[in-house]
C-alpha atoms as a PDB file:
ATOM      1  CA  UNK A   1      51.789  63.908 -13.890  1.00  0.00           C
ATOM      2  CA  UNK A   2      50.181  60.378 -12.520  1.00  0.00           C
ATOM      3  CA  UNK A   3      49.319  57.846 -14.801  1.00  0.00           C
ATOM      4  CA  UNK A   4      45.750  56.967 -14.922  1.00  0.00           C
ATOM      5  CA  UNK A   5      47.331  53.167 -14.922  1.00  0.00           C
ATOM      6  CA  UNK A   6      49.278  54.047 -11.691  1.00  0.00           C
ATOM      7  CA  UNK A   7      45.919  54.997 -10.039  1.00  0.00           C
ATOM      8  CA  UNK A   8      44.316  52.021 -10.621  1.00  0.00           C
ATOM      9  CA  UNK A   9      46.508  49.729 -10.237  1.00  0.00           C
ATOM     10  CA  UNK A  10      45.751  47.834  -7.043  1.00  0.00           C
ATOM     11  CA  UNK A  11      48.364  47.545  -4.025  1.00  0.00           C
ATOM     12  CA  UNK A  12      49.299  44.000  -3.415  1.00  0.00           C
ATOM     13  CA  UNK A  13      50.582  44.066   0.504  1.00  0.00           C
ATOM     14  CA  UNK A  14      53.427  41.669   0.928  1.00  0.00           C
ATOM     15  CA  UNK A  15      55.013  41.773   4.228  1.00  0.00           C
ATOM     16  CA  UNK A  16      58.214  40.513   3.535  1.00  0.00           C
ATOM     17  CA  UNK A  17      58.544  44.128   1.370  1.00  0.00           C
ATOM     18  CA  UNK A  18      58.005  46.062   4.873  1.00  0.00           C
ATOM     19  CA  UNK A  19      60.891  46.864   7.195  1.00  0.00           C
ATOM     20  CA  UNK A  20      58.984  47.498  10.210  1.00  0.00           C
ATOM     21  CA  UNK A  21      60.671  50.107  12.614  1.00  0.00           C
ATOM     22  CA  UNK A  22      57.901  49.088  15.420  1.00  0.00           C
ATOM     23  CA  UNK A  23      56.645  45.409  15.455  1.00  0.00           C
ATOM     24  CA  UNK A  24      52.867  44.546  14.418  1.00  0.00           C
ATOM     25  CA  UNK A  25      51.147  43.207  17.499  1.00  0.00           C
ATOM     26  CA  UNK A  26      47.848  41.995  17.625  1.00  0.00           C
ATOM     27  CA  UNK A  27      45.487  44.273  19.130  1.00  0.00           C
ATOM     28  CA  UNK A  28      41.455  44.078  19.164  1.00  0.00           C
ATOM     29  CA  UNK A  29      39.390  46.173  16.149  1.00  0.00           C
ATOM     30  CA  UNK A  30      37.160  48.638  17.257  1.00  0.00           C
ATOM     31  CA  UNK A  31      34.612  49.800  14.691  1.00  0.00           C
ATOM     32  CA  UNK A  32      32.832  52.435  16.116  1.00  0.00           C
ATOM     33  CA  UNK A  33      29.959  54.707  14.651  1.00  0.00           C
ATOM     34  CA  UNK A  34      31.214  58.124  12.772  1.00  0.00           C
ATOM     35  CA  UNK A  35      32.002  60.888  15.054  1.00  0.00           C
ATOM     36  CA  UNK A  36      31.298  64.510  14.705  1.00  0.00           C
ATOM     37  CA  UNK A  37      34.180  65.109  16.468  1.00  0.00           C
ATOM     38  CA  UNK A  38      36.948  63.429  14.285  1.00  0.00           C
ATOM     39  CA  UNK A  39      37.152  66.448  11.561  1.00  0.00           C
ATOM     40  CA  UNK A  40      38.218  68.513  15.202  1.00  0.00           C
ATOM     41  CA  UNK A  41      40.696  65.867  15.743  1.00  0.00           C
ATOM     42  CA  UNK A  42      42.267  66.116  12.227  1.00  0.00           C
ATOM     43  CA  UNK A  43      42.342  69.645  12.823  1.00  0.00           C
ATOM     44  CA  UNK A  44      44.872  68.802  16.279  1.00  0.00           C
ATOM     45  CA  UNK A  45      47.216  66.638  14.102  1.00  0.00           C
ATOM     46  CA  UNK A  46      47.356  68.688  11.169  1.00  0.00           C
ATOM     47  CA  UNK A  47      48.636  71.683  13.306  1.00  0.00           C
ATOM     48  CA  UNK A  48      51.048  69.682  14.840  1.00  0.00           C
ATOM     49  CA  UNK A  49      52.146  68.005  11.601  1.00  0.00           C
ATOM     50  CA  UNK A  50      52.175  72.048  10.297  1.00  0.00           C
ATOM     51  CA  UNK A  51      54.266  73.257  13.037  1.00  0.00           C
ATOM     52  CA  UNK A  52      56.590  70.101  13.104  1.00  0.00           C
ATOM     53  CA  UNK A  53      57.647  70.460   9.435  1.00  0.00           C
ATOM     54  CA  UNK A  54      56.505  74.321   7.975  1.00  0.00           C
ATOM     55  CA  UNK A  55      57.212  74.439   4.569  1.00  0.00           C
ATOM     56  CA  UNK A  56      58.798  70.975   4.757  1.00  0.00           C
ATOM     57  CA  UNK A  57      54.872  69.012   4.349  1.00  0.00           C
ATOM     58  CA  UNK A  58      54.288  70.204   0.724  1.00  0.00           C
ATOM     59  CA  UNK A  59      50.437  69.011   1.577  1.00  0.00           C
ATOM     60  CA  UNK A  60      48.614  68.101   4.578  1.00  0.00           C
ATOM     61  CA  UNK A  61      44.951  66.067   4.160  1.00  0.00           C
ATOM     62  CA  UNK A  62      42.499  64.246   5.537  1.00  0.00           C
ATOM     63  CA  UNK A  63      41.718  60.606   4.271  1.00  0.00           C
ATOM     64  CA  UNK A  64      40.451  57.413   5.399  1.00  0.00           C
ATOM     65  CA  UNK A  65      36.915  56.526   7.018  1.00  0.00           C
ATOM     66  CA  UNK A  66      37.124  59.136  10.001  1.00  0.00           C
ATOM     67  CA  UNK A  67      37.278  62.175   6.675  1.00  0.00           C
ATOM     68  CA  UNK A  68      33.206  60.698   5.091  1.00  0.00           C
ATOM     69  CA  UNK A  69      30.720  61.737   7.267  1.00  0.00           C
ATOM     70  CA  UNK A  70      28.352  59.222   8.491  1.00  0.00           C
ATOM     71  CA  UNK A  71      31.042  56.393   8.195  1.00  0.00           C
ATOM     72  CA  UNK A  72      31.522  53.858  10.535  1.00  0.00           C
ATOM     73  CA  UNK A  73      35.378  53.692  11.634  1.00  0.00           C
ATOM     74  CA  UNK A  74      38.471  52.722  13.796  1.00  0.00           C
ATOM     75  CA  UNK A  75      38.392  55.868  15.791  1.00  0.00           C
ATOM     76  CA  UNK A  76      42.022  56.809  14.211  1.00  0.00           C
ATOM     77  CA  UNK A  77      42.400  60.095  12.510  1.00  0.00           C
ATOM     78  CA  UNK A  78      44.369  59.076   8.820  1.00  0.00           C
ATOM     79  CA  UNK A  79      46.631  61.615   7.678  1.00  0.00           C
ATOM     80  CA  UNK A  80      48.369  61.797   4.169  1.00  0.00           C
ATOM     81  CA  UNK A  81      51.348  64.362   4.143  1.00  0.00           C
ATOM     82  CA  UNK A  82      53.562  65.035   1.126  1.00  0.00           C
ATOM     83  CA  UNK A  83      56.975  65.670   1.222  1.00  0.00           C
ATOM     84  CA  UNK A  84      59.445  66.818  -1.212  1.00  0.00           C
ATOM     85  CA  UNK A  85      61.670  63.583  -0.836  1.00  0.00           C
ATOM     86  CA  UNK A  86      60.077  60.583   1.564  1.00  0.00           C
ATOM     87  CA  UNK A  87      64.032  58.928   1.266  1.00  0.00           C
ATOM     88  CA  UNK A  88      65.356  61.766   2.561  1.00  0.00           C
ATOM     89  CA  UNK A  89      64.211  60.886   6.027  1.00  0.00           C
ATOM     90  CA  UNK A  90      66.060  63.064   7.854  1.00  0.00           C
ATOM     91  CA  UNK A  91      64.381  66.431   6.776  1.00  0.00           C
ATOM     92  CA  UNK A  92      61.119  65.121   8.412  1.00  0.00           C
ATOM     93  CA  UNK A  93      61.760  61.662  10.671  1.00  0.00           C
ATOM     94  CA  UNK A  94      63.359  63.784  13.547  1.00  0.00           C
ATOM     95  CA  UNK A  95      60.327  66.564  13.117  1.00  0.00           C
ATOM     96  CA  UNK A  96      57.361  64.472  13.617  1.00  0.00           C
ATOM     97  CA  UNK A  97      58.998  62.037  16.318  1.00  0.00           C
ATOM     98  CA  UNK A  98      59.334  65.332  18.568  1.00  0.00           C
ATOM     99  CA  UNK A  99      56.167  66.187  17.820  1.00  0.00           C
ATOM    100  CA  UNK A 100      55.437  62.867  18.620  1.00  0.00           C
ATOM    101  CA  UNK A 101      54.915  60.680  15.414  1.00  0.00           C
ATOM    102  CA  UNK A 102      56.382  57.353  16.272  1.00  0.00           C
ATOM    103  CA  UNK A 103      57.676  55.751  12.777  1.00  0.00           C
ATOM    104  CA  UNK A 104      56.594  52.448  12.688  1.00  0.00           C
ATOM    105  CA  UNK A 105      57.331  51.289   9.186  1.00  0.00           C
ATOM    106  CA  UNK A 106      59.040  52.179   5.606  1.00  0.00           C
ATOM    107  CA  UNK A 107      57.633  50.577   2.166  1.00  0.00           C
ATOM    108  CA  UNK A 108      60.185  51.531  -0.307  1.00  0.00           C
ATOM    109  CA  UNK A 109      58.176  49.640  -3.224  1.00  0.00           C
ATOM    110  CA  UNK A 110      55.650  51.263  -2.385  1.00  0.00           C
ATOM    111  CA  UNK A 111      55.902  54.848  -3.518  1.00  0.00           C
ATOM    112  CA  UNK A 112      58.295  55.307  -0.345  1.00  0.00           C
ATOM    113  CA  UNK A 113      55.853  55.152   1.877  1.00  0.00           C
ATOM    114  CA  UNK A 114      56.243  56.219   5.535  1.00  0.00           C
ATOM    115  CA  UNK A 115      54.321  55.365   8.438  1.00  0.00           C
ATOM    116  CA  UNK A 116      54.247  56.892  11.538  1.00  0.00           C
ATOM    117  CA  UNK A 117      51.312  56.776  14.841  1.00  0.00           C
ATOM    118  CA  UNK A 118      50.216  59.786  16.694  1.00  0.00           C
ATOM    119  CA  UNK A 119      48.383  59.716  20.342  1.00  0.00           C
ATOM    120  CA  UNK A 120      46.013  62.208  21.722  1.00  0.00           C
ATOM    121  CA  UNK A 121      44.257  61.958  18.977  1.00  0.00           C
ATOM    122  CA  UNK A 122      44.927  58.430  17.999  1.00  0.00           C
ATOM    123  CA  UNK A 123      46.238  58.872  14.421  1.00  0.00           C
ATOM    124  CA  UNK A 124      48.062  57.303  11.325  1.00  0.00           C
ATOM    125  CA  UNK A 125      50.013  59.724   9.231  1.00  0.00           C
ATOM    126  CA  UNK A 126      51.208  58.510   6.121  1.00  0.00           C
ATOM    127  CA  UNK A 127      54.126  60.457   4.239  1.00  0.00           C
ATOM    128  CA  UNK A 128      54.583  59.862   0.446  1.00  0.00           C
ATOM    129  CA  UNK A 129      56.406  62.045  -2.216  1.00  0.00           C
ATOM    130  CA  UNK A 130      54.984  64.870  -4.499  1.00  0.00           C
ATOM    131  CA  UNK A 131      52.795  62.988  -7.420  1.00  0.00           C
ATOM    132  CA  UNK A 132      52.035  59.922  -5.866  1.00  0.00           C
ATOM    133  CA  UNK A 133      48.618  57.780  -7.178  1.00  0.00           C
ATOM    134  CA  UNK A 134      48.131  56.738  -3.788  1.00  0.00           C
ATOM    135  CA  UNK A 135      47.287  59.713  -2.755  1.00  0.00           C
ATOM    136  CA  UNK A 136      45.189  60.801  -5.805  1.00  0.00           C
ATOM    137  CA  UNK A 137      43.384  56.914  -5.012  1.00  0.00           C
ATOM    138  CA  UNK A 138      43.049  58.244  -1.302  1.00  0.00           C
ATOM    139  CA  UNK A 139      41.122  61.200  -2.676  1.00  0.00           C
ATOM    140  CA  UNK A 140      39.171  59.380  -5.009  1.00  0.00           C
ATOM    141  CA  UNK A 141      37.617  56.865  -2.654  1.00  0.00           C
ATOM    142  CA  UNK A 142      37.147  59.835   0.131  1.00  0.00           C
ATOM    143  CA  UNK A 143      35.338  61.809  -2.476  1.00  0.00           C
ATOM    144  CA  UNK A 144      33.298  59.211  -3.911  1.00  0.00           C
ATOM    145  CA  UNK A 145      32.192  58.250  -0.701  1.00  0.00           C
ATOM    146  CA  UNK A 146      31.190  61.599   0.480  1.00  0.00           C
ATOM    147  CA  UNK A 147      28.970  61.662  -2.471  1.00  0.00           C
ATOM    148  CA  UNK A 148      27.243  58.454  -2.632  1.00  0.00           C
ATOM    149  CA  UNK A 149      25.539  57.291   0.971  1.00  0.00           C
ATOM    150  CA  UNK A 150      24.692  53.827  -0.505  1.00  0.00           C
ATOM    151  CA  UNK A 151      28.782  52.961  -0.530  1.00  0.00           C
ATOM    152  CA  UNK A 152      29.347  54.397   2.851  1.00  0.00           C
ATOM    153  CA  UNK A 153      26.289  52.232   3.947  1.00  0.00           C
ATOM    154  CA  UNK A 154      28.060  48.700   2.136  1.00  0.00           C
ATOM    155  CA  UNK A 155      31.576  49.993   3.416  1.00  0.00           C
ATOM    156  CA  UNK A 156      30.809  50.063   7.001  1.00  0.00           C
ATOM    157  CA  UNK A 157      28.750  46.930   6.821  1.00  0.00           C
ATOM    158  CA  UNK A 158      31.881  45.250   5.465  1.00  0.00           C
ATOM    159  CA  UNK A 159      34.226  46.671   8.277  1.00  0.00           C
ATOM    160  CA  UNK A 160      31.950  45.296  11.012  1.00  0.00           C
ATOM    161  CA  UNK A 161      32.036  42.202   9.418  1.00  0.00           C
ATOM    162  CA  UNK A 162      35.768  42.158   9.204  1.00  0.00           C
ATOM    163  CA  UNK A 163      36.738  43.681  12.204  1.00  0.00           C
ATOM    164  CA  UNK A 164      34.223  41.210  14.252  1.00  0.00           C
ATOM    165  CA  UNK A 165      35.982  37.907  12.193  1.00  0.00           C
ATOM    166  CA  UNK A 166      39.905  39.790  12.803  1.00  0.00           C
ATOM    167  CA  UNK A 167      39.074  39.677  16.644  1.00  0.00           C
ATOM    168  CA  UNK A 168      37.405  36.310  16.585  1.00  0.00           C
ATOM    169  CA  UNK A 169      40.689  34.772  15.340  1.00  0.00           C
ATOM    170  CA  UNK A 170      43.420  37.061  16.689  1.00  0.00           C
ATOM    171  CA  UNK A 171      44.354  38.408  13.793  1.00  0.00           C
ATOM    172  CA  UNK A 172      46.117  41.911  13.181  1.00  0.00           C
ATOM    173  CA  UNK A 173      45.222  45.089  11.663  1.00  0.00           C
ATOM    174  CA  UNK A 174      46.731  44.263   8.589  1.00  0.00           C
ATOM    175  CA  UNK A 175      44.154  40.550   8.418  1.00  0.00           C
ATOM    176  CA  UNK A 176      41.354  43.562   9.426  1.00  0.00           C
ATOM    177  CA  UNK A 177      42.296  45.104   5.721  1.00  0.00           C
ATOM    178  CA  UNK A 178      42.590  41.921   3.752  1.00  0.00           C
ATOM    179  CA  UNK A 179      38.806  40.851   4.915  1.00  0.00           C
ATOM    180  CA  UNK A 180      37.723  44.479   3.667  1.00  0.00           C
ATOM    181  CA  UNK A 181      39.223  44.804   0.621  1.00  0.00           C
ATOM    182  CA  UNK A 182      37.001  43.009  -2.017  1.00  0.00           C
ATOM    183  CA  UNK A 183      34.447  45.551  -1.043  1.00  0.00           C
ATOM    184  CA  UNK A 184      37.306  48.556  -1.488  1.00  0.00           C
ATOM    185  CA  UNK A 185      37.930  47.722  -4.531  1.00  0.00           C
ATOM    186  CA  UNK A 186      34.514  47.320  -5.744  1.00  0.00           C
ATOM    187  CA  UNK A 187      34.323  50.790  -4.601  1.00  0.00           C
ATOM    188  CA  UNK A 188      37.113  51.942  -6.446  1.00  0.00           C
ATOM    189  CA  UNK A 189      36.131  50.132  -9.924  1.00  0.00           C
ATOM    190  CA  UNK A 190      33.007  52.139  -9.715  1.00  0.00           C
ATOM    191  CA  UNK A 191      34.647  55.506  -8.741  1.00  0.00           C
ATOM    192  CA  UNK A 192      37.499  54.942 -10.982  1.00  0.00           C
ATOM    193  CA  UNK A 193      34.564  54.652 -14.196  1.00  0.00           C
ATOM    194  CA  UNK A 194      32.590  57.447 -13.059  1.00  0.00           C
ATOM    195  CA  UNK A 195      35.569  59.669 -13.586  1.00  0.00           C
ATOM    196  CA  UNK A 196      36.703  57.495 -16.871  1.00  0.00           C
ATOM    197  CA  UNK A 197      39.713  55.805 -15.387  1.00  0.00           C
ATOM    198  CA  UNK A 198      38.941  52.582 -16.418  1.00  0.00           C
END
């Protein structure tokens, strides 16, 4: 059972906590307009993801600004997949690299989190354990924005404006986030009341 204090509880990135397989390079920000095509493209990597692991991926979803409709977005298909044990790397690592997940990163203080990139569709697959509030938060915000137009209009206004000051500057995908995430988390606070959280 997740603690409602576990879901709200904000992430606080710290680098130095990341042992990063693949370095971070800096590479430009596209924000492009929402796609009808991207719940098809999900549909590609969750096979794959299915068919790499079976029974292994105890869930399989859609998340991130390519899963809202009418959402502006980095055209890269976010995937959260639960395993039974994200430490226990080998009953999944080897799986999705053949299916060609690249692991580029491992955030033990962070739930365990895994991250690997897909190609063909471009795509971000996250592995975390059974339970995990970041997850439930992933759901939350994807929910709440699917329901409320006037947050997906202030979201994507806020990831133009960060993506066009990330590539003014050189900055990475990580800056990208940072410059977004006041208007995140004013999301969250009122998604978190409406389903008294806070």
């Amino acid at each position: 059972m997740i603690r409602r204090e576990e879901i709200t509880q904000h992430y606080a990135y710290d680098p130095a906590q990341v042992d990063r397989v693949v370095p971070e390079v800096v590479e430009h920000v596209a924000v492009v307009p929402y796609d009808a095509g991207w719940p098809a493209a999900y549909a590609v990597v969750a096979e794959r993801i299915g068919a790499a692991l079976g029974p292994g991926a105890v869930a399989v979803e859609h998340v991130g600004s390519t899963s809202v409709p009418g959402l502006a977005a980095k055209p890269v298909i976010d995937v959260d997949v639960m395993v039974a044990d994200p430490t226990d790397e080998a009953a999944y690592v080897p799986a999705l690299e053949a299916a060609g997940f690249v692991l580029q990163l491992r955030e033990p203080r962070w739930h365990e989190h895994r991250a690997f990139r897909g190609a063909e569709p471009r795509s971000n697959v996250h592995v975390w354990g059974p339970d995990c509030p970041e997850v439930e938060r992933h759901r939350i915000l994807r929910d709440w924005l699917r329901e409320h137009p006037e947050d997906v209009e202030r979201y994507a206004a806020a990831k133009v404006g960060a993506a066009e000051e990330t590539n003014a500057v050189g900055g990475v995908v990580m800056d990208y986030n940072a410059r977004k995430e006041p208007v995140v988390r004013a999301i969250f606070e009122r998604a978190f009341r409406a389903r008294g959280l806070l």
